[in-house]
PDB file of N, CA and C in Angstrom:
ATOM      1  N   UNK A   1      -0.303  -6.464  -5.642  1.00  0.00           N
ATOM      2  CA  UNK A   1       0.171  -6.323  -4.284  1.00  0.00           C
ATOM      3  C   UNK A   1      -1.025  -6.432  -3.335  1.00  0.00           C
ATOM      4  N   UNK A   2      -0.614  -7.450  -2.428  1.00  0.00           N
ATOM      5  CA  UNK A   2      -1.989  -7.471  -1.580  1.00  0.00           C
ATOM      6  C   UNK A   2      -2.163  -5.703  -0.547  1.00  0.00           C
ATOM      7  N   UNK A   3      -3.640  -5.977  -0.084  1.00  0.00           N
ATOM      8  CA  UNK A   3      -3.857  -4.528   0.354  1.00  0.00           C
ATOM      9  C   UNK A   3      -3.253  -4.647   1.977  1.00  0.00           C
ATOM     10  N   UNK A   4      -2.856  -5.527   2.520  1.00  0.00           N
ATOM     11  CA  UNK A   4      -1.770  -5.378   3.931  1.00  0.00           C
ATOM     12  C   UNK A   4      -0.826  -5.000   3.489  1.00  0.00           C
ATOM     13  N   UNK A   5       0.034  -5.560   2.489  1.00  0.00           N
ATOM     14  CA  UNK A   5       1.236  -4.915   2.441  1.00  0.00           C
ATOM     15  C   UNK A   5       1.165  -3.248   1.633  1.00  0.00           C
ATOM     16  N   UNK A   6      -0.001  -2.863   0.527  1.00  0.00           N
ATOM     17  CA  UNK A   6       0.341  -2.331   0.664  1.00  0.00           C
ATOM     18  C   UNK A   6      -0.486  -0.796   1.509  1.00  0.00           C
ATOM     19  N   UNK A   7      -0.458  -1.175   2.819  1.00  0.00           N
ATOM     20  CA  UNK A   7      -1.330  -0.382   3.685  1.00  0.00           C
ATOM     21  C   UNK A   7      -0.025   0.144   4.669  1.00  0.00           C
ATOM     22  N   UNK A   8       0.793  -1.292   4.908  1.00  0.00           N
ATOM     23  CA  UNK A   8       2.162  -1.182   5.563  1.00  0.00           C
ATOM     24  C   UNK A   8       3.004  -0.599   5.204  1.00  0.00           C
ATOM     25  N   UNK A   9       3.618  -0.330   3.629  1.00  0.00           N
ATOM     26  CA  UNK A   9       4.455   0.676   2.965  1.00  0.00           C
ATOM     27  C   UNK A   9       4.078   1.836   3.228  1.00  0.00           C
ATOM     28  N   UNK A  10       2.488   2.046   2.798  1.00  0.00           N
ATOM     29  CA  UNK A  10       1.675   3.553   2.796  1.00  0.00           C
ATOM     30  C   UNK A  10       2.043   4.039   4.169  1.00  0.00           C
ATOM     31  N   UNK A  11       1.879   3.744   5.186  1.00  0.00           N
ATOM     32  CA  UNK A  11       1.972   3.701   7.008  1.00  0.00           C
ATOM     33  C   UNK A  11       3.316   3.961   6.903  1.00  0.00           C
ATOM     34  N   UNK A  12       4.022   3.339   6.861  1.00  0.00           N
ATOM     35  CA  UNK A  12       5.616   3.442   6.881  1.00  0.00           C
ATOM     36  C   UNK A  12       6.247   4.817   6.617  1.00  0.00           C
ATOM     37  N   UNK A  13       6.452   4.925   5.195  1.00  0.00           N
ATOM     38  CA  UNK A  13       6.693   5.661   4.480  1.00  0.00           C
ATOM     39  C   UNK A  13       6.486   7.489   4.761  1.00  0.00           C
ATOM     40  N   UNK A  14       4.767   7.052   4.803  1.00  0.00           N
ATOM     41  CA  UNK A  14       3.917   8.248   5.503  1.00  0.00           C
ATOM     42  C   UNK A  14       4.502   8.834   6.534  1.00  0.00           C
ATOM     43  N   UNK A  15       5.129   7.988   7.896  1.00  0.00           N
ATOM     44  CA  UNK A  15       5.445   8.333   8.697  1.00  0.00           C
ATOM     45  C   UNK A  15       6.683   8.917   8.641  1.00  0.00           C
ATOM     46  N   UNK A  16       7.491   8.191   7.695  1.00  0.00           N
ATOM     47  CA  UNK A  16       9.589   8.448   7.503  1.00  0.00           C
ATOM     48  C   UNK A  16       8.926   9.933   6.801  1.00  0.00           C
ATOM     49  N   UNK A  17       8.520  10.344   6.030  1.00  0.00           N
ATOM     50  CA  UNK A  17       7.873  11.243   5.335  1.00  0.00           C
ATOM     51  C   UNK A  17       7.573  12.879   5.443  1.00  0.00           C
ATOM     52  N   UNK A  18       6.665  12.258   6.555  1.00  0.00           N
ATOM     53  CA  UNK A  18       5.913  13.642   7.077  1.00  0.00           C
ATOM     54  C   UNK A  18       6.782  15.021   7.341  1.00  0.00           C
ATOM     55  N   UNK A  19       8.013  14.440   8.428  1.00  0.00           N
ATOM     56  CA  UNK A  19       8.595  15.303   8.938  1.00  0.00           C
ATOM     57  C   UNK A  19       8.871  16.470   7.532  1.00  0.00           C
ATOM     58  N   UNK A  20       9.147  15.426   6.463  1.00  0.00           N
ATOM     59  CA  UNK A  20      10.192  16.428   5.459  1.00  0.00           C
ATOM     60  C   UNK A  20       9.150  16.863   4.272  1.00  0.00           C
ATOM     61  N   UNK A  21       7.407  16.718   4.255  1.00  0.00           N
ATOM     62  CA  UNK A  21       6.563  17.514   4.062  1.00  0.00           C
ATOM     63  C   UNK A  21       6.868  18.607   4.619  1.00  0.00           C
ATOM     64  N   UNK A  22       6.151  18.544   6.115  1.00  0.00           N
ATOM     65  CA  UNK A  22       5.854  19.560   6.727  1.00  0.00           C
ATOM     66  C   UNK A  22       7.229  20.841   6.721  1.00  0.00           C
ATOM     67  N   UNK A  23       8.218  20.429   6.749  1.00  0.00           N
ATOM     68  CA  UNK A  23       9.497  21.483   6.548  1.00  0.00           C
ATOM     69  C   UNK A  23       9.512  21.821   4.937  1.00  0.00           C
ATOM     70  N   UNK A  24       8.917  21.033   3.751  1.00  0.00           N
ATOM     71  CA  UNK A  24       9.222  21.717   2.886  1.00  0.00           C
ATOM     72  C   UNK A  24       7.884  22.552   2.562  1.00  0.00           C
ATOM     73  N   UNK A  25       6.620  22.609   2.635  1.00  0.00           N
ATOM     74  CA  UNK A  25       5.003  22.611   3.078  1.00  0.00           C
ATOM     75  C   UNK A  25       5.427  24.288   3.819  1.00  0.00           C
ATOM     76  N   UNK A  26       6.062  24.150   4.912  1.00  0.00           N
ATOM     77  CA  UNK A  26       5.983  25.253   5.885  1.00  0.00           C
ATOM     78  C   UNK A  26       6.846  26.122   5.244  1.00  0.00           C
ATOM     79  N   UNK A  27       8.103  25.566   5.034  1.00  0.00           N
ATOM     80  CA  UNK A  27       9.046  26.731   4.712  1.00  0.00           C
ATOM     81  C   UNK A  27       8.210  27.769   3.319  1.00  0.00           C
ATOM     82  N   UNK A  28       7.796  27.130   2.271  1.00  0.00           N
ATOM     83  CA  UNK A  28       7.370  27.430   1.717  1.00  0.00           C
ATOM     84  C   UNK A  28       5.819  28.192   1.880  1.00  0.00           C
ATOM     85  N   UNK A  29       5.190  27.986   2.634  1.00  0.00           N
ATOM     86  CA  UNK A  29       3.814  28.888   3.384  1.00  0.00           C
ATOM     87  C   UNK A  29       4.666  29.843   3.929  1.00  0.00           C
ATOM     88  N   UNK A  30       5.222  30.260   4.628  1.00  0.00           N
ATOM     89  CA  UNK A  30       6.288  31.108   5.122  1.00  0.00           C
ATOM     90  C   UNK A  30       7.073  32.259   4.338  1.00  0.00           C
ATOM     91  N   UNK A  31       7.830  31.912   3.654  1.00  0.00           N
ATOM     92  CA  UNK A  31       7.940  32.458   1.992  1.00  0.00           C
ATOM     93  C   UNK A  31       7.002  33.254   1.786  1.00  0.00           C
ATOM     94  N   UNK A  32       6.109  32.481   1.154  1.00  0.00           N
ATOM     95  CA  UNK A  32       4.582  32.757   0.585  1.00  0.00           C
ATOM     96  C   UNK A  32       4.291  33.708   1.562  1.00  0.00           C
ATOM     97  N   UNK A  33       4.013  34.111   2.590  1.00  0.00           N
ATOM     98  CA  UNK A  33       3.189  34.721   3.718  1.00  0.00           C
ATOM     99  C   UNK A  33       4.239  36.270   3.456  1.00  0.00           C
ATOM    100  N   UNK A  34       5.610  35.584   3.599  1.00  0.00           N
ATOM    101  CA  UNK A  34       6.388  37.115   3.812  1.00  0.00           C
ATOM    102  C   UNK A  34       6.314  37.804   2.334  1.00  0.00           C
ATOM    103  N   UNK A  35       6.315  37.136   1.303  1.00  0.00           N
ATOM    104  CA  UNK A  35       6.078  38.204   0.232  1.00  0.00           C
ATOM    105  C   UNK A  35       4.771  39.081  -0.233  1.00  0.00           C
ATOM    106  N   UNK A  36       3.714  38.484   0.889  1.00  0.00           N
ATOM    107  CA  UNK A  36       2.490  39.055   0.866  1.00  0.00           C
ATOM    108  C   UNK A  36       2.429  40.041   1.251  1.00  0.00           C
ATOM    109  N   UNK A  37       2.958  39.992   2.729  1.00  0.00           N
ATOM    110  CA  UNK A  37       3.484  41.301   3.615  1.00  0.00           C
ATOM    111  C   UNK A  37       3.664  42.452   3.235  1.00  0.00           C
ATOM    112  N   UNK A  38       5.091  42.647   2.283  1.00  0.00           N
ATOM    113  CA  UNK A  38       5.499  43.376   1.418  1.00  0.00           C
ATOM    114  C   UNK A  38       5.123  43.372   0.184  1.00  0.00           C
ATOM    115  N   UNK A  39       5.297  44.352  -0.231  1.00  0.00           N
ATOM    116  CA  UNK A  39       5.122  44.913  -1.896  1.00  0.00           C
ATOM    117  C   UNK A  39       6.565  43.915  -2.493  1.00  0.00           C
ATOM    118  N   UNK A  40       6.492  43.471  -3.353  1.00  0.00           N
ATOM    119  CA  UNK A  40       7.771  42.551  -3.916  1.00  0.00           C
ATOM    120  C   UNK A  40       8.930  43.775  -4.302  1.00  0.00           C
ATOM    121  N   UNK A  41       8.441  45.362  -4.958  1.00  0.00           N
ATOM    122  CA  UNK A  41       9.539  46.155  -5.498  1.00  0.00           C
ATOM    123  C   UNK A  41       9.942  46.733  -4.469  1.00  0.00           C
ATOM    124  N   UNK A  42       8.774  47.377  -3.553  1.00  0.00           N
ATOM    125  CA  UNK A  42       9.289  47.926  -1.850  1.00  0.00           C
ATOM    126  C   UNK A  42      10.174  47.144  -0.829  1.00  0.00           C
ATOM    127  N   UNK A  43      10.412  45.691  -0.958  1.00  0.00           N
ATOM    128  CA  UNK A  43      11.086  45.013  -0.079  1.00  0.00           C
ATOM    129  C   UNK A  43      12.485  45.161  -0.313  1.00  0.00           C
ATOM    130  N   UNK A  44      12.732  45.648  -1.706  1.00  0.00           N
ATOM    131  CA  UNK A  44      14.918  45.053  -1.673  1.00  0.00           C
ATOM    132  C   UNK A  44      14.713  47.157  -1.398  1.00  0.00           C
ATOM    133  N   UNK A  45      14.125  47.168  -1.765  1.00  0.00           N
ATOM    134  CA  UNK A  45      14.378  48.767  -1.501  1.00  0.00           C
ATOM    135  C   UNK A  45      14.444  49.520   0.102  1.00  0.00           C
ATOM    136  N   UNK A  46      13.596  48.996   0.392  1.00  0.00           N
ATOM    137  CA  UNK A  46      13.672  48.931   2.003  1.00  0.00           C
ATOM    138  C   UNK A  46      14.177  48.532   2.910  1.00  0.00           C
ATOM    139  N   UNK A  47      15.338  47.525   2.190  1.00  0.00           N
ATOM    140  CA  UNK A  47      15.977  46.853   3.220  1.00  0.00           C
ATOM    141  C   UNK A  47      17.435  47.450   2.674  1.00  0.00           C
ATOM    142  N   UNK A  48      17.714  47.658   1.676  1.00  0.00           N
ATOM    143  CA  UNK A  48      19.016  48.431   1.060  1.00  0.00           C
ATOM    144  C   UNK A  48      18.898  49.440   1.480  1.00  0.00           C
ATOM    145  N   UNK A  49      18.150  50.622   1.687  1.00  0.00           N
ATOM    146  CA  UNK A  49      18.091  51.963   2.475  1.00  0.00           C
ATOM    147  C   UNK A  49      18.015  51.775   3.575  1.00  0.00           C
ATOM    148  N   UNK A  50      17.953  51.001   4.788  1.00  0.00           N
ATOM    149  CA  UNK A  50      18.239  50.664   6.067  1.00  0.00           C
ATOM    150  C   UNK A  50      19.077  49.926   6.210  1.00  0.00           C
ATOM    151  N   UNK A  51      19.400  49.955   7.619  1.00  0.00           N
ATOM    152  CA  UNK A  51      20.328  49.466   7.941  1.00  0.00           C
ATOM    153  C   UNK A  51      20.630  48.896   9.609  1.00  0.00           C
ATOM    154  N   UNK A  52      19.397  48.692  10.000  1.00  0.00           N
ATOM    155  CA  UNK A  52      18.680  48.683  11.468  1.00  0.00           C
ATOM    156  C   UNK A  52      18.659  46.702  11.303  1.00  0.00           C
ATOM    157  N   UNK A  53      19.366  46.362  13.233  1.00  0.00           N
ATOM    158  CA  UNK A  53      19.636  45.375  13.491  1.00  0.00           C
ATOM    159  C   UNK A  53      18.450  44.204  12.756  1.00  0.00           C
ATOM    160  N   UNK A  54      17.042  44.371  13.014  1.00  0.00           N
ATOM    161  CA  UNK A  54      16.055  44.247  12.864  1.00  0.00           C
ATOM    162  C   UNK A  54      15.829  43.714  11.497  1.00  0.00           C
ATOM    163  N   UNK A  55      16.079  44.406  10.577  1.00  0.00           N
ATOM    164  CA  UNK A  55      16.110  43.809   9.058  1.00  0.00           C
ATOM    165  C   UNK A  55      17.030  43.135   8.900  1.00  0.00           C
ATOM    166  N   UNK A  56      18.222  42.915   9.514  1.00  0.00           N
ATOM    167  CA  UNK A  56      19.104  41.746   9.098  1.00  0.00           C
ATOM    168  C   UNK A  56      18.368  40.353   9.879  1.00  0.00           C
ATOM    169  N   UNK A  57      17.932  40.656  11.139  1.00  0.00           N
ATOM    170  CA  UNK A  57      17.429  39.061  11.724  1.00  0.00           C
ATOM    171  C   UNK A  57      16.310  38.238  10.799  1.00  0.00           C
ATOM    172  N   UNK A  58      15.264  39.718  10.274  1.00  0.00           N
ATOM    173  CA  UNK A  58      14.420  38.695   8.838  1.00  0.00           C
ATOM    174  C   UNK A  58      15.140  38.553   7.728  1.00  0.00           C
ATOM    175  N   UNK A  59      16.167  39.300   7.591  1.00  0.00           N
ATOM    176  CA  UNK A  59      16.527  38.583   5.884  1.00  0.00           C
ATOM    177  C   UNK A  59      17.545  37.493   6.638  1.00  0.00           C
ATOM    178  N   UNK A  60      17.901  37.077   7.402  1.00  0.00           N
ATOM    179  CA  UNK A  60      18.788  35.699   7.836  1.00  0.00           C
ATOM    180  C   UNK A  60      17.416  34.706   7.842  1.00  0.00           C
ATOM    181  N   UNK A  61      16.498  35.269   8.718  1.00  0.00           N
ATOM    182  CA  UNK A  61      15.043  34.227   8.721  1.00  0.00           C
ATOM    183  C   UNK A  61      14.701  33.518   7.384  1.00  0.00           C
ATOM    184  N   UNK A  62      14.620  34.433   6.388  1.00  0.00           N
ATOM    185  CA  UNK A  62      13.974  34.635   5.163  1.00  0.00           C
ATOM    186  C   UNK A  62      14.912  33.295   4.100  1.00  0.00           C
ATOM    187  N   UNK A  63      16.604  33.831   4.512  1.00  0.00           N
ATOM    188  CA  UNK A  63      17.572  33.073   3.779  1.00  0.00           C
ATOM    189  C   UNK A  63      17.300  31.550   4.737  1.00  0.00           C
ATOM    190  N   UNK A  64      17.131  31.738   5.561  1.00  0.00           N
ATOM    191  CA  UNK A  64      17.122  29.975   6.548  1.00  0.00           C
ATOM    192  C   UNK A  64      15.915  29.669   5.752  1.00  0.00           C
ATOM    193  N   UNK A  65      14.806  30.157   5.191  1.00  0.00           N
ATOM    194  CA  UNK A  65      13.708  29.590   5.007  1.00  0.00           C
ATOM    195  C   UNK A  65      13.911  29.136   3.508  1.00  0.00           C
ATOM    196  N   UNK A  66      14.057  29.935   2.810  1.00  0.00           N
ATOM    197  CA  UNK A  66      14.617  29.833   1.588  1.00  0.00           C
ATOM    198  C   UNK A  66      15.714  28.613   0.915  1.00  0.00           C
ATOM    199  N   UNK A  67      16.951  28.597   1.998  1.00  0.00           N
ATOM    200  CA  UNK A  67      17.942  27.088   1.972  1.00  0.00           C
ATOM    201  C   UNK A  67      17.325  26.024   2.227  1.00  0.00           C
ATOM    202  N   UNK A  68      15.714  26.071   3.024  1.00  0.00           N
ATOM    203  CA  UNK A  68      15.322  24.717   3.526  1.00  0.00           C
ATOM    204  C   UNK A  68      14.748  24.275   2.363  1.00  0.00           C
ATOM    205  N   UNK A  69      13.765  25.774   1.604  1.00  0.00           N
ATOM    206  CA  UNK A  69      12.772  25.378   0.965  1.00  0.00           C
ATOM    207  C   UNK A  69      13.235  24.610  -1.118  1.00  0.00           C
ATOM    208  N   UNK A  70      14.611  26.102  -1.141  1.00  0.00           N
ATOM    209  CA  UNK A  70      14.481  25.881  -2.520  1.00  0.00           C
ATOM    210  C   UNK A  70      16.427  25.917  -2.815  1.00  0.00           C
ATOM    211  N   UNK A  71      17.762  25.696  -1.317  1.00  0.00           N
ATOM    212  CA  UNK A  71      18.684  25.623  -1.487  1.00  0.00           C
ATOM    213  C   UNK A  71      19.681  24.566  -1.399  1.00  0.00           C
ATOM    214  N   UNK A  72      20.820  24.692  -0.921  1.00  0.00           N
ATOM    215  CA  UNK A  72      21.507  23.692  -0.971  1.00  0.00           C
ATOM    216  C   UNK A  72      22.107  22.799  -2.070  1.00  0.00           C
ATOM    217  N   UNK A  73      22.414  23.237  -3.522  1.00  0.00           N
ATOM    218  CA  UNK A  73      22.770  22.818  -4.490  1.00  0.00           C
ATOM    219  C   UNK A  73      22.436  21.341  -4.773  1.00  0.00           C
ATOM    220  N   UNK A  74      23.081  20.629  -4.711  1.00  0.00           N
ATOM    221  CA  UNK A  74      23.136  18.942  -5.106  1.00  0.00           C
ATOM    222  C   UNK A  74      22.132  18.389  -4.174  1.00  0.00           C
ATOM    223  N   UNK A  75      22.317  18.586  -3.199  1.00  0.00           N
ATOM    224  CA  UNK A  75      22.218  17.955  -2.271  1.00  0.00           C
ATOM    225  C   UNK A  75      20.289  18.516  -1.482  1.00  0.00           C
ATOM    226  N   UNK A  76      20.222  19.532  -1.987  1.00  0.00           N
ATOM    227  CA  UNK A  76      18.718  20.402  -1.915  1.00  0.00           C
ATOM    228  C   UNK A  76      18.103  19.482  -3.366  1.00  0.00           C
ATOM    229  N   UNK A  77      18.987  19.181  -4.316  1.00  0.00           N
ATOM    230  CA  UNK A  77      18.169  19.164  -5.480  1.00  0.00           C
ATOM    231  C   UNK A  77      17.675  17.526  -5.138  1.00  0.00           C
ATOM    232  N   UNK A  78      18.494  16.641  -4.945  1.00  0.00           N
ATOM    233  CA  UNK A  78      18.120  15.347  -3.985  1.00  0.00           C
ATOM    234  C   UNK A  78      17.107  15.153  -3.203  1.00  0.00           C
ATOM    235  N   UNK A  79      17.008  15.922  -2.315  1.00  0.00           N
ATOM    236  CA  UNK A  79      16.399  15.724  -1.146  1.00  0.00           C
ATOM    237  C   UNK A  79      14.890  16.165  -1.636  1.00  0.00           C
ATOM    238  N   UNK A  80      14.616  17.528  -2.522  1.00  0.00           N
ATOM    239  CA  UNK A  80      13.629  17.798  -3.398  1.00  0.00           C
ATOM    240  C   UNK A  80      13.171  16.258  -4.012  1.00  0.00           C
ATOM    241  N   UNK A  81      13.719  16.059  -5.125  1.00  0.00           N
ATOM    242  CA  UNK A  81      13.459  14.751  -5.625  1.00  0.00           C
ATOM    243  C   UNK A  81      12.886  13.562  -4.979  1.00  0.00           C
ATOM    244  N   UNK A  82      13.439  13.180  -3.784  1.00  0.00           N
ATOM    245  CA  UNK A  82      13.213  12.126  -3.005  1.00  0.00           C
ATOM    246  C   UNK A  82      12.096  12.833  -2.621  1.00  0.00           C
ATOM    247  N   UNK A  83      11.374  13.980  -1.816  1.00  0.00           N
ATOM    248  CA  UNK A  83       9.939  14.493  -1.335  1.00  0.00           C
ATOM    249  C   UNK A  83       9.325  14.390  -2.717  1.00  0.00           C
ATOM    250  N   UNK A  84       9.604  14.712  -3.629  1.00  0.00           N
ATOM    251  CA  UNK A  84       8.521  14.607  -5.262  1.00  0.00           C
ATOM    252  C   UNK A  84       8.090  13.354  -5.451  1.00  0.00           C
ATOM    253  N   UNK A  85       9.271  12.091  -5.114  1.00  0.00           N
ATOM    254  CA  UNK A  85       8.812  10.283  -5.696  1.00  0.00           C
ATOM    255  C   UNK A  85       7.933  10.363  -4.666  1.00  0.00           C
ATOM    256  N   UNK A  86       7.908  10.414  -3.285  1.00  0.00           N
ATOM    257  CA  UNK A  86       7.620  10.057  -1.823  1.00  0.00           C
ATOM    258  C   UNK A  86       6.191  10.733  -2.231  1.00  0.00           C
ATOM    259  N   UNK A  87       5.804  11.734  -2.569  1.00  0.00           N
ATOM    260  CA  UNK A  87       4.591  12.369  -2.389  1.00  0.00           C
ATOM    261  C   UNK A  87       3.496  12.022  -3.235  1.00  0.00           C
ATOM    262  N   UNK A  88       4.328  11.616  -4.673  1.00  0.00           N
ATOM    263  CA  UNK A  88       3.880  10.193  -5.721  1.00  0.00           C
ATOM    264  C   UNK A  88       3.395   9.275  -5.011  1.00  0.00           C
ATOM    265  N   UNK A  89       4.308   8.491  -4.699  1.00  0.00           N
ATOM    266  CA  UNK A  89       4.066   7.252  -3.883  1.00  0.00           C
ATOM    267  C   UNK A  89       3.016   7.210  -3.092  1.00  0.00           C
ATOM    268  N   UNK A  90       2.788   8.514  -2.084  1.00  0.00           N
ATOM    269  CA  UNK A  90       1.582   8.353  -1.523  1.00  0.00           C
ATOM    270  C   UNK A  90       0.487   8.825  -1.784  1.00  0.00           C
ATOM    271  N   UNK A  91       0.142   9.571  -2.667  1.00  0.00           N
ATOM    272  CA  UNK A  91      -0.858   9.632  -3.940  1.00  0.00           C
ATOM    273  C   UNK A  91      -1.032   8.269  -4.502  1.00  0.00           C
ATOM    274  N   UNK A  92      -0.480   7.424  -5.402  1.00  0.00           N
ATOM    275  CA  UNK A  92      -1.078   6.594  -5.800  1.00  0.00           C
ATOM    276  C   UNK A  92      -1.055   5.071  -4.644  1.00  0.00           C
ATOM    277  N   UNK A  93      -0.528   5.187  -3.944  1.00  0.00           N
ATOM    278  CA  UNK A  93      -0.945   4.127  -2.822  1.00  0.00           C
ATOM    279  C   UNK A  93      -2.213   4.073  -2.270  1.00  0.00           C
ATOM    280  N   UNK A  94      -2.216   5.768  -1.768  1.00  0.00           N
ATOM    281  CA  UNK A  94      -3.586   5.829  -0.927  1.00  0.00           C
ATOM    282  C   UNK A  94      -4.828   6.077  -1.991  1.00  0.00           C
ATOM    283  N   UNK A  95      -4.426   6.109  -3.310  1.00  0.00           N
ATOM    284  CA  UNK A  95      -5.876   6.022  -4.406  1.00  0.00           C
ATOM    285  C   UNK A  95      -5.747   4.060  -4.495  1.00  0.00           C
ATOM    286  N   UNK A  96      -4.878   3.391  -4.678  1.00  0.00           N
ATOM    287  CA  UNK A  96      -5.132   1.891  -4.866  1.00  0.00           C
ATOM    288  C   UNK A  96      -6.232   1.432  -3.307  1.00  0.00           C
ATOM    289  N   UNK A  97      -5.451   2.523  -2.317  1.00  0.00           N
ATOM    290  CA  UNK A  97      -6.409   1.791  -0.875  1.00  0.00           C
ATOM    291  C   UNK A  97      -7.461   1.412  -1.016  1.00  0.00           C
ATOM    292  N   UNK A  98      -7.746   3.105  -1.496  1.00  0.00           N
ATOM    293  CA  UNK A  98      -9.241   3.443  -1.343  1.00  0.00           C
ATOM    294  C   UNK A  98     -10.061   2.643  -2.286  1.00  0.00           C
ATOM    295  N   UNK A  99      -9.325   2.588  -3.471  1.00  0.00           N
ATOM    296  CA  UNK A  99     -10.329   1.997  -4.927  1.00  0.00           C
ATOM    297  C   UNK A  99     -10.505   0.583  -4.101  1.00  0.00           C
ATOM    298  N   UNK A 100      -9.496   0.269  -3.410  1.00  0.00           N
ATOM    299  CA  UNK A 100      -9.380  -1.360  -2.915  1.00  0.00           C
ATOM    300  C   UNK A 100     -10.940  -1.530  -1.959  1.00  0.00           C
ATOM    301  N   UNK A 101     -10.543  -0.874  -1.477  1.00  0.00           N
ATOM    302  CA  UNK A 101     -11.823  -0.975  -0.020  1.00  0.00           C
ATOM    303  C   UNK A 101     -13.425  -0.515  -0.599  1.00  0.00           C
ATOM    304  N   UNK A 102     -13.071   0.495  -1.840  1.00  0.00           N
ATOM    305  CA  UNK A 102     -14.405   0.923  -2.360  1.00  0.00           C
ATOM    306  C   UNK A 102     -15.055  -0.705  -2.767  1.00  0.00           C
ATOM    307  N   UNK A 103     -14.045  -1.074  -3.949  1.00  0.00           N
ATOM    308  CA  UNK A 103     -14.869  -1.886  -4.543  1.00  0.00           C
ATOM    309  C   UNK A 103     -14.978  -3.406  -3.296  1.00  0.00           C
ATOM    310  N   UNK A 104     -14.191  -4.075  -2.621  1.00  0.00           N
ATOM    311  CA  UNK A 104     -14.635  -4.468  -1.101  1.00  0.00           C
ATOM    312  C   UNK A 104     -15.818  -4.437  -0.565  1.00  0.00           C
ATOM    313  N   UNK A 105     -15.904  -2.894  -0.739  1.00  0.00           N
ATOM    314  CA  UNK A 105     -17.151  -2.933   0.315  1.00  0.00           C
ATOM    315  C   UNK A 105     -18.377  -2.297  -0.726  1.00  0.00           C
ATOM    316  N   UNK A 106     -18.428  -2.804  -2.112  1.00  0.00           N
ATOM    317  CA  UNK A 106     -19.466  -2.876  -3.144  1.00  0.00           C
ATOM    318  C   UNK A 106     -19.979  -4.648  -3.486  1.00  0.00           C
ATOM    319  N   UNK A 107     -19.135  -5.074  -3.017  1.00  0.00           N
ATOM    320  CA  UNK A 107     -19.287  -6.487  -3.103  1.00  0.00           C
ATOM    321  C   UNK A 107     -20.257  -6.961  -1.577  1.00  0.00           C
ATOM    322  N   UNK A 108     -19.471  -6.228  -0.498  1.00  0.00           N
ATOM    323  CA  UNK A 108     -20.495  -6.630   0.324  1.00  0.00           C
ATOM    324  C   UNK A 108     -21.987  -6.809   0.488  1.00  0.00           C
ATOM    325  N   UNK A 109     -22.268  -4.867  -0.469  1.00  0.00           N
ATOM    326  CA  UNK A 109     -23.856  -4.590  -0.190  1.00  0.00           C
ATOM    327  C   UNK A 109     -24.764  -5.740  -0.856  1.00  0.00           C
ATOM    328  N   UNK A 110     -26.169  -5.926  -0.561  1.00  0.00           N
ATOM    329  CA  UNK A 110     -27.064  -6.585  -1.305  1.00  0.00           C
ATOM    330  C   UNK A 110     -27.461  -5.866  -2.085  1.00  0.00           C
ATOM    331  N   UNK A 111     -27.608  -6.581  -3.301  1.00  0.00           N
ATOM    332  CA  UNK A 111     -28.445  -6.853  -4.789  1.00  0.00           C
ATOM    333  C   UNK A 111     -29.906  -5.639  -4.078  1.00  0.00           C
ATOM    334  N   UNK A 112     -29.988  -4.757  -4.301  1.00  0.00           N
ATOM    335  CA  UNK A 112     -31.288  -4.020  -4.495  1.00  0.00           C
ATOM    336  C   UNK A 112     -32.534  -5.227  -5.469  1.00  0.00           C
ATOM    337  N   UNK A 113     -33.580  -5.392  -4.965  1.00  0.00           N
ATOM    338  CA  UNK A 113     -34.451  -5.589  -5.453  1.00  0.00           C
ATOM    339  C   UNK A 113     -35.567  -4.393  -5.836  1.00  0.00           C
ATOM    340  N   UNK A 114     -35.198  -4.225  -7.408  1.00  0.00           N
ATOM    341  CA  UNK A 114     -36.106  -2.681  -7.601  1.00  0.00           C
ATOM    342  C   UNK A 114     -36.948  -3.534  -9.116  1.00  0.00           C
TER     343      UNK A 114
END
């Protein structure tokens, strides 16, 4: 594959892409962040012995973050999949770039005279 086209897929792709990194990337830092917060055994315990408006708006937060990151049955398991090929794809695209342009621009330099 020549290296325009494939610089144009990489570009493309990258771009259709990103959005649904960064939402699966975040939701998941997010996650990650709130179970830090809490003790993992203190959290169902603390929220089952209360009962204050307040703990329901984070465990709705928590469940929105959670459906983005790891729900949605069929249709979560899809959309997972398609970010797993996609994130492939641009892993080994942007290693062909680079190897492309490395060796490119090894051909350019001059012959050392040593």
């Amino acid at each position: 594959m020549k290296e325009s086209v494939l610089r144009r897929w990489h570009r493309s792709l990258g771009i259709l892409l990103a959005l649904f990194f960064i939402l699966q990337t975040g939701s998941g830092f997010l996650i990650s962040l709130g179970e830090l917060s809490v003790p993992h055994s203190h959290a169902h315990e603390d929220t089952n012995a209360s009962s204050h408006g307040n703990n329901e708006g984070e465990s709705l937060w928590h469940e929105g973050l959670e459906f983005i990151h790891h729900g949605a049955g069929t249709a979560g398991s899809l959309y997972r999949i398609f970010i797993g090929i996609g994130l492939l794809w641009m892993t080994v695209s942007g290693s062909l770039i680079f190897f492309k342009i490395r060796i490119r621009s090894k051909k350019d330099q001059p012959l050392s005279s040593d």
